[in-house]
Protein backbone atom coordinates (compact mmCIF):
# COMPACT_ATOMS: atom_id res chain seq x y z
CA UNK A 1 36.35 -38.41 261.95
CA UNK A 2 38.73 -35.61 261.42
CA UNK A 3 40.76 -33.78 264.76
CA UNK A 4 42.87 -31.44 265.08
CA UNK A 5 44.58 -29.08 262.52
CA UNK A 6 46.59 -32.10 260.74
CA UNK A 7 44.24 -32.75 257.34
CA UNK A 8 45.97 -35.40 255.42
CA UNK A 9 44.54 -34.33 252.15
CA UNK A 10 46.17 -30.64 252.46
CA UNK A 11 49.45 -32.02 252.19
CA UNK A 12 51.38 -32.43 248.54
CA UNK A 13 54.76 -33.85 247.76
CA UNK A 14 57.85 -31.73 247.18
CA UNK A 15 59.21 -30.25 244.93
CA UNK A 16 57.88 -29.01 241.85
CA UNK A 17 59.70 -29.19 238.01
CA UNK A 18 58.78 -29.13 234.33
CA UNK A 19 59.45 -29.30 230.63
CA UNK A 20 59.02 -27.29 227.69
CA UNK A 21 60.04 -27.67 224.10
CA UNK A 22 59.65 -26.96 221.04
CA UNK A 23 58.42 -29.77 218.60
CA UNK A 24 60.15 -28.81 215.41
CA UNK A 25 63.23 -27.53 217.59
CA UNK A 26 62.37 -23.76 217.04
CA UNK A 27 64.65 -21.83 219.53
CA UNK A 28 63.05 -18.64 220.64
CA UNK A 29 63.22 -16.25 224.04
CA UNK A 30 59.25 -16.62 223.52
CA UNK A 31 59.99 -20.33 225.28
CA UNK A 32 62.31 -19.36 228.03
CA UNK A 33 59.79 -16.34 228.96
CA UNK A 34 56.83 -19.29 229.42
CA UNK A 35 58.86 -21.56 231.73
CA UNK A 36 60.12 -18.51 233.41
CA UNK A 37 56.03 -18.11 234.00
CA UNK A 38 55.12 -21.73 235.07
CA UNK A 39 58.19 -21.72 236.98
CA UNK A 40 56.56 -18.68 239.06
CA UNK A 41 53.31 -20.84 238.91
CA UNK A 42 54.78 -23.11 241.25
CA UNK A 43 56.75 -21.31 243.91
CA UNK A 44 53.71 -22.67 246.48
CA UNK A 45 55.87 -26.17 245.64
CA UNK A 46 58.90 -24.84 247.44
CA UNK A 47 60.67 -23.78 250.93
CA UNK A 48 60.78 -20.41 251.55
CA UNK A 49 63.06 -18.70 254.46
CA UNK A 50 61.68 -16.77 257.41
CA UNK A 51 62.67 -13.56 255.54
CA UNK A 52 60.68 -13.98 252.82
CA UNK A 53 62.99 -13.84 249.69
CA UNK A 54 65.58 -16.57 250.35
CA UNK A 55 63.93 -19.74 248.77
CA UNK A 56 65.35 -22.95 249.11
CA UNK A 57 66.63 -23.05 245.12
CA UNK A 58 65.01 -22.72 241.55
CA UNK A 59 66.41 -22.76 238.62
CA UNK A 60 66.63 -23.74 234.63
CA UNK A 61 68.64 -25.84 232.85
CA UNK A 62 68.13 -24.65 228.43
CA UNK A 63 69.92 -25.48 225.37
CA UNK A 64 73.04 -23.57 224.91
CA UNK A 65 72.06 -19.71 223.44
CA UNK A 66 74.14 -20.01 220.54
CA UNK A 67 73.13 -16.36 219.46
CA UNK A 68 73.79 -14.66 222.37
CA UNK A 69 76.63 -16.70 223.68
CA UNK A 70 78.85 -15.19 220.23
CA UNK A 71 77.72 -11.87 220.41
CA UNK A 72 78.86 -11.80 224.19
CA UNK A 73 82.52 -13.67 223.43
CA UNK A 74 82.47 -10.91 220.87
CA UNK A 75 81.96 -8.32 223.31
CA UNK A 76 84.21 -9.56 226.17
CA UNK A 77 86.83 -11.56 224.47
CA UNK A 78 86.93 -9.93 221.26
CA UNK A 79 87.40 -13.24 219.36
CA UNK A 80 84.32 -15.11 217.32
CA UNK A 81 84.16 -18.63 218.92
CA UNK A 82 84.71 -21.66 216.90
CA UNK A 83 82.33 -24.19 215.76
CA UNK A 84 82.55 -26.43 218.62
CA UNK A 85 82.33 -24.69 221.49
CA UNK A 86 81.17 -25.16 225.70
CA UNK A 87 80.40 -22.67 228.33
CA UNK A 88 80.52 -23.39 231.88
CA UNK A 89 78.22 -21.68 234.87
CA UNK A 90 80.53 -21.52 237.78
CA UNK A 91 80.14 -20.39 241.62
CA UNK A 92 83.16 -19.35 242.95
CA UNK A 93 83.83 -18.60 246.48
CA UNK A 94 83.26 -15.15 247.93
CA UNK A 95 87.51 -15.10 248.90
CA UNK A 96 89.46 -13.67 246.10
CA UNK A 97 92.31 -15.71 246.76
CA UNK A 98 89.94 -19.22 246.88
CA UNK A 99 88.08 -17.88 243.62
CA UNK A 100 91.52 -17.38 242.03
CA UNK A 101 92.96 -20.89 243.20
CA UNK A 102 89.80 -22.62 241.80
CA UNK A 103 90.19 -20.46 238.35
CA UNK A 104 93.71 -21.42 238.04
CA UNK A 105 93.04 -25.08 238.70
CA UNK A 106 90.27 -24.96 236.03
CA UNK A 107 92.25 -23.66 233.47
CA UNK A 108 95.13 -26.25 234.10
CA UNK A 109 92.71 -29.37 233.48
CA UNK A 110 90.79 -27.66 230.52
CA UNK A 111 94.51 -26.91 229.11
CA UNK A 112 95.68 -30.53 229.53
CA UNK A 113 92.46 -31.81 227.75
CA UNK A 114 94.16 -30.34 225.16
CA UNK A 115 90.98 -27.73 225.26
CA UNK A 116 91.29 -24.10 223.90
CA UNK A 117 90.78 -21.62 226.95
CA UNK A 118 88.99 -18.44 225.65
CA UNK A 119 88.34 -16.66 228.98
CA UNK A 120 86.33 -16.02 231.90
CA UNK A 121 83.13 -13.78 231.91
CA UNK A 122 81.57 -12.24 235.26
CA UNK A 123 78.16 -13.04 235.33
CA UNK A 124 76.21 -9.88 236.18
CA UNK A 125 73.51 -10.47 238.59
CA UNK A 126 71.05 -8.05 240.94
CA UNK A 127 71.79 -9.06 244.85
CA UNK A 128 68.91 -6.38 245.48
CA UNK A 129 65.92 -9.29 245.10
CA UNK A 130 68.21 -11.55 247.06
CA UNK A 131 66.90 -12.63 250.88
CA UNK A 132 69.44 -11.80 253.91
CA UNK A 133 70.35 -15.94 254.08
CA UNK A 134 70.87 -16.07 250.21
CA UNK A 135 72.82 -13.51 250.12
CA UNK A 136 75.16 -14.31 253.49
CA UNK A 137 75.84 -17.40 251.07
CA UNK A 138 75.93 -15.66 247.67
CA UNK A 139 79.05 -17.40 245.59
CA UNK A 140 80.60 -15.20 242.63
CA UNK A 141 78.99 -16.26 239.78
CA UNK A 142 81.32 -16.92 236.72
CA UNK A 143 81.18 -18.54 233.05
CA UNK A 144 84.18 -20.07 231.65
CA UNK A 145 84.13 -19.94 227.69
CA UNK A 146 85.93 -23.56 226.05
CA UNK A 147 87.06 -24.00 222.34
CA UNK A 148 86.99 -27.69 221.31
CA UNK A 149 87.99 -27.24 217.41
CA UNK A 150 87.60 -30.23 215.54
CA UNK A 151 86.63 -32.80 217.94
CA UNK A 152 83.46 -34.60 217.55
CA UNK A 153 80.46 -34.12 219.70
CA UNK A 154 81.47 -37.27 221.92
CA UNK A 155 85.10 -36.79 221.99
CA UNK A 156 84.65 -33.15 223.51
CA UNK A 157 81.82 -34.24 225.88
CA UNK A 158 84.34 -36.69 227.31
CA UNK A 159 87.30 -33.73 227.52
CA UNK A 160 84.65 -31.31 229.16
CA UNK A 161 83.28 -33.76 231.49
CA UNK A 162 87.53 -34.75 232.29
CA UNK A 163 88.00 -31.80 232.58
CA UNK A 164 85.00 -30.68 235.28
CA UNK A 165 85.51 -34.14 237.65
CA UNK A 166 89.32 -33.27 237.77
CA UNK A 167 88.86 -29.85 238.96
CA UNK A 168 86.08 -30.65 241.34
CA UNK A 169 88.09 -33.32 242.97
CA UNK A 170 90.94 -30.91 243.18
CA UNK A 171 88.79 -28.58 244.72
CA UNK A 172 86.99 -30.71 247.33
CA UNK A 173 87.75 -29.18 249.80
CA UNK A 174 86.26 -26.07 248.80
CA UNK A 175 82.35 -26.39 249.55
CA UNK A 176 81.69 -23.01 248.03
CA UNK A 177 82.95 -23.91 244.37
CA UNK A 178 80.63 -25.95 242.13
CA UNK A 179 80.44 -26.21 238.54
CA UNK A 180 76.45 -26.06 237.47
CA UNK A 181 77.17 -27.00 234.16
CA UNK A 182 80.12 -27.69 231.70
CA UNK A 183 78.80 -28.40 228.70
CA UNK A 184 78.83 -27.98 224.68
CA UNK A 185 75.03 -28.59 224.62
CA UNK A 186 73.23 -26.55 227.78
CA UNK A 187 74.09 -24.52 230.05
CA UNK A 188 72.18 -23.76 234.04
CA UNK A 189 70.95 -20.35 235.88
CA UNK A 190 70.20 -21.32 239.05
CA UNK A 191 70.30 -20.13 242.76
CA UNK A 192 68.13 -19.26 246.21
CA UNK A 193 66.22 -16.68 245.00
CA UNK A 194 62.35 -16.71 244.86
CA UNK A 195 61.07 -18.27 241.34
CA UNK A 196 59.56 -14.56 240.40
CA UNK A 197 63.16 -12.91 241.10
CA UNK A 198 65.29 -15.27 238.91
CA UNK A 199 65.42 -12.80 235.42
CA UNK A 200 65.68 -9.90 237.73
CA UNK A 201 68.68 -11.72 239.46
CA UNK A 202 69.85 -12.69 236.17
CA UNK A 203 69.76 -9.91 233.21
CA UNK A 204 70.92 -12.52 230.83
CA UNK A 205 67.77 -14.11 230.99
CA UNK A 206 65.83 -11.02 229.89
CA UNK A 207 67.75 -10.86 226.75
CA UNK A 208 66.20 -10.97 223.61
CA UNK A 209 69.01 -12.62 222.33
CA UNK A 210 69.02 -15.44 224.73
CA UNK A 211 66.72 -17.85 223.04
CA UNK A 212 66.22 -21.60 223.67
CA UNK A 213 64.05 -24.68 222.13
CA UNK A 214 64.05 -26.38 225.48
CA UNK A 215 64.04 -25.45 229.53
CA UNK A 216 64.48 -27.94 232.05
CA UNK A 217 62.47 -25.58 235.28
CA UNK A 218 62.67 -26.57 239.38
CA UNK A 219 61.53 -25.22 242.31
CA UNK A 220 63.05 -26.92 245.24
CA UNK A 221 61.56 -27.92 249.00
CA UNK A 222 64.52 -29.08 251.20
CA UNK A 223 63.36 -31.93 253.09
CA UNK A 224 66.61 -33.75 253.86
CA UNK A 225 69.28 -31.11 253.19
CA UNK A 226 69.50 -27.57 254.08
CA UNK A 227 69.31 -24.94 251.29
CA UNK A 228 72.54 -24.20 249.10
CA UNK A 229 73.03 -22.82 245.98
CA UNK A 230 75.08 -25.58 244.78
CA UNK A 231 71.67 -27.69 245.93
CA UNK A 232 69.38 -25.46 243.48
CA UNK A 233 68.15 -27.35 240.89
CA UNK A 234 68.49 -28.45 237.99
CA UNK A 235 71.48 -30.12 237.67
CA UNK A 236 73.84 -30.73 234.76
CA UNK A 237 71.42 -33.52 233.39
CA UNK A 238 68.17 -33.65 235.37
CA UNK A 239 65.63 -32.21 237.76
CA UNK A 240 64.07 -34.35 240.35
CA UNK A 241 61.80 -34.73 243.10
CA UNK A 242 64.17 -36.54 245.69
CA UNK A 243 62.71 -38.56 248.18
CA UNK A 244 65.01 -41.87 247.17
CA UNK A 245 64.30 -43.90 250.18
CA UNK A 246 67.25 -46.26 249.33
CA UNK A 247 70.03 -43.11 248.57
CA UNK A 248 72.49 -44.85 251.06
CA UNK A 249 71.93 -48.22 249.31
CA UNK A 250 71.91 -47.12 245.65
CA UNK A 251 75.32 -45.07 246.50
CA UNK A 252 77.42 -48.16 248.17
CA UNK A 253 76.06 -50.18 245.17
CA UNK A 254 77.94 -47.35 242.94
CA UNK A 255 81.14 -48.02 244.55
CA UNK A 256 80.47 -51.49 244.44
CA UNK A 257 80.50 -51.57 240.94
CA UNK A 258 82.94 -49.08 239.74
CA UNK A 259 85.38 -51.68 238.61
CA UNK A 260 82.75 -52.57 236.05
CA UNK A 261 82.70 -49.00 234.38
CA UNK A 262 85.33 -48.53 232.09
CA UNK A 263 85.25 -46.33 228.65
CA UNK A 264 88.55 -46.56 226.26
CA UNK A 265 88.65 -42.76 225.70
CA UNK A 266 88.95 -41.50 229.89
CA UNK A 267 90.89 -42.18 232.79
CA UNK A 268 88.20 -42.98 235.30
CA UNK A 269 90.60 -43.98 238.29
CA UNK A 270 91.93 -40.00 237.96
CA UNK A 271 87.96 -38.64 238.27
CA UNK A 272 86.49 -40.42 241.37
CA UNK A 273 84.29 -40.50 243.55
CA UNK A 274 82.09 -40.99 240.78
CA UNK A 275 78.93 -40.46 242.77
CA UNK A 276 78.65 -37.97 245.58
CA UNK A 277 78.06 -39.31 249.09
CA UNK A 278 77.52 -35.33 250.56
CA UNK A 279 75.05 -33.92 248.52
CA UNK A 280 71.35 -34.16 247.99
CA UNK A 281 69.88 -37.53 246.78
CA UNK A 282 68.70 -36.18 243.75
CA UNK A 283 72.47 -34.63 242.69
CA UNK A 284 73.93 -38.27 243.39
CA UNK A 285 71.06 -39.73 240.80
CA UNK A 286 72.33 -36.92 238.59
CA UNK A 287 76.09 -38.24 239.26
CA UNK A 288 75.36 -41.26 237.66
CA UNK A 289 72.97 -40.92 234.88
CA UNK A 290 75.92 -38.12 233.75
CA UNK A 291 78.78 -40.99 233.57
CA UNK A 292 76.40 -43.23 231.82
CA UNK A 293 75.37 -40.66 229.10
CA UNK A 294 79.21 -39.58 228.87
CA UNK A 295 80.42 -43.12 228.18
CA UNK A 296 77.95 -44.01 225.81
CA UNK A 297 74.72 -45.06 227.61
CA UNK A 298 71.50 -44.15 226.35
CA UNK A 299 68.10 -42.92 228.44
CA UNK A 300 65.97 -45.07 226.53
């Protein structure tokens, strides 16, 4: 017999994430608007602050808007981008002088890939939907436009991701500046706003032109970590529920074995830690499966 107002079958796991794609690989704005929908569908899986608007993270992770990505280097940059190209969704810290550090210190690595450096674009966002607690921790929100000219697919994937651990070690000490994606491929909106506030928060994601054959979609419930928007999800590879039991385990195993990952084309003894030991569970899972798809691996 039931007591009291615990009811066992009330109670759901975190989290809540999805898929869409097209089968034939059709990019359209038709496909981001639907996960933007079933993202909203599921804001009963997340946290939500006291004030009502600060969530605990959402976000999506979508193939790189080729479209829209050349019209807007166009616009700000006045230069047509080159075949092989990468765009990377930055927060910055809120201090001018911390922003411009972490700027300078990206450009320096993404120089001595021997990477082209087209320019940085302010991201233009609507604070106005944000919750008092999300926006207290609001980071500037930047993109970071990379040429990679005549490098293969692999060979700039390796640069870019050289490139982002580099930086990111440099800046450690920093806990406002993360890099939410680097990438030739995709490319990540993503922060504590409430899932039905993310394309008001983010104009670029009610543009026509921004059109996509896949979205990667999260809603997050903190259960171990307090809310940041670093901590939104996705990340640069996967969404996940959390919840590993054996996170402190799995990441001393990591170290364990880093002297058995080696690749002939990067430096890995310049980009460690490898795996985060600070973050969520789910962003150390993402740590790994990252250097095992850069260096070759394979998901299946």
């Amino acid at each position: 017999m039931k007591a009291g107002l615990y009811q066992p079958d009330e109670f759901k796991d975190n989290c809540g994430f999805g898929l869409i794609a097209h089968m034939q690989g059709e990019p359209s704005h038709h496909l981001l608007q639907t996960a933007v929908q079933a993202l909203t569908c599921m804001t009963h899986r997340g946290g939500i602050n006291a004030d009502g608007k600060t969530g605990d993270g959402c976000g999506l992770l979508i193939q790189k808007p080729d479209g829209f990505l050349r019209a807007i280097a166009k616009q700000h940059f006045d230069v047509d981008l080159p075949r092989q190209y990468a765009v990377g969704m930055v927060f910055l810290n809120q201090d001018d002088a911390r922003a411009d550090a972490a700027r300078e210190n990206m450009n320096r690595e993404i120089l001595a890939e021997g990477l082209d450096l087209v320019g940085w674009r302010q991201v233009p966002i609507d604070t106005s939907v944000l919750g008092r607690l999300a926006l207290e921790r609001l980071p500037k929100i930047e993109q970071v436009f990379i040429g990679g000219e005549g490098l293969s697919d692999q060979e700039f994937a390796i640069k870019l991701f050289s490139a982002r651990r580099r930086s990111s070690v440099s800046n450690a000490a920093d806990t406002d500046h993360y890099i939410c994606s680097f990438s030739h491929k995709t490319i990540i909106y993503k922060g504590l706003m409430m899932p039905a506030d993310l394309t008001a928060f983010f104009p670029d994601l009610s543009d026509e032109r921004l059109q996509t054959a896949i979205c990667v979609f999260h809603q997050r419930f903190s259960t171990n970590t307090l809310p940041k928007w670093p901590l939104a999800q996705p990340f640069r590879f996967l969404a996940h529920n959390g919840e590993i039991n054996t996170i402190t385990g799995n990441r001393n195993w990591a170290q364990a074995r880093r002297t058995k990952f080696t690749n002939d084309l990067m430096d890995l003894d310049e980009l460690g830690p490898l795996v985060n030991r600070v973050g969520s569970d789910s962003s150390s899972m993402d740590n790994m499966l990252e250097l095992m798809v850069t260096g070759g691996s394979t998901c299946s």
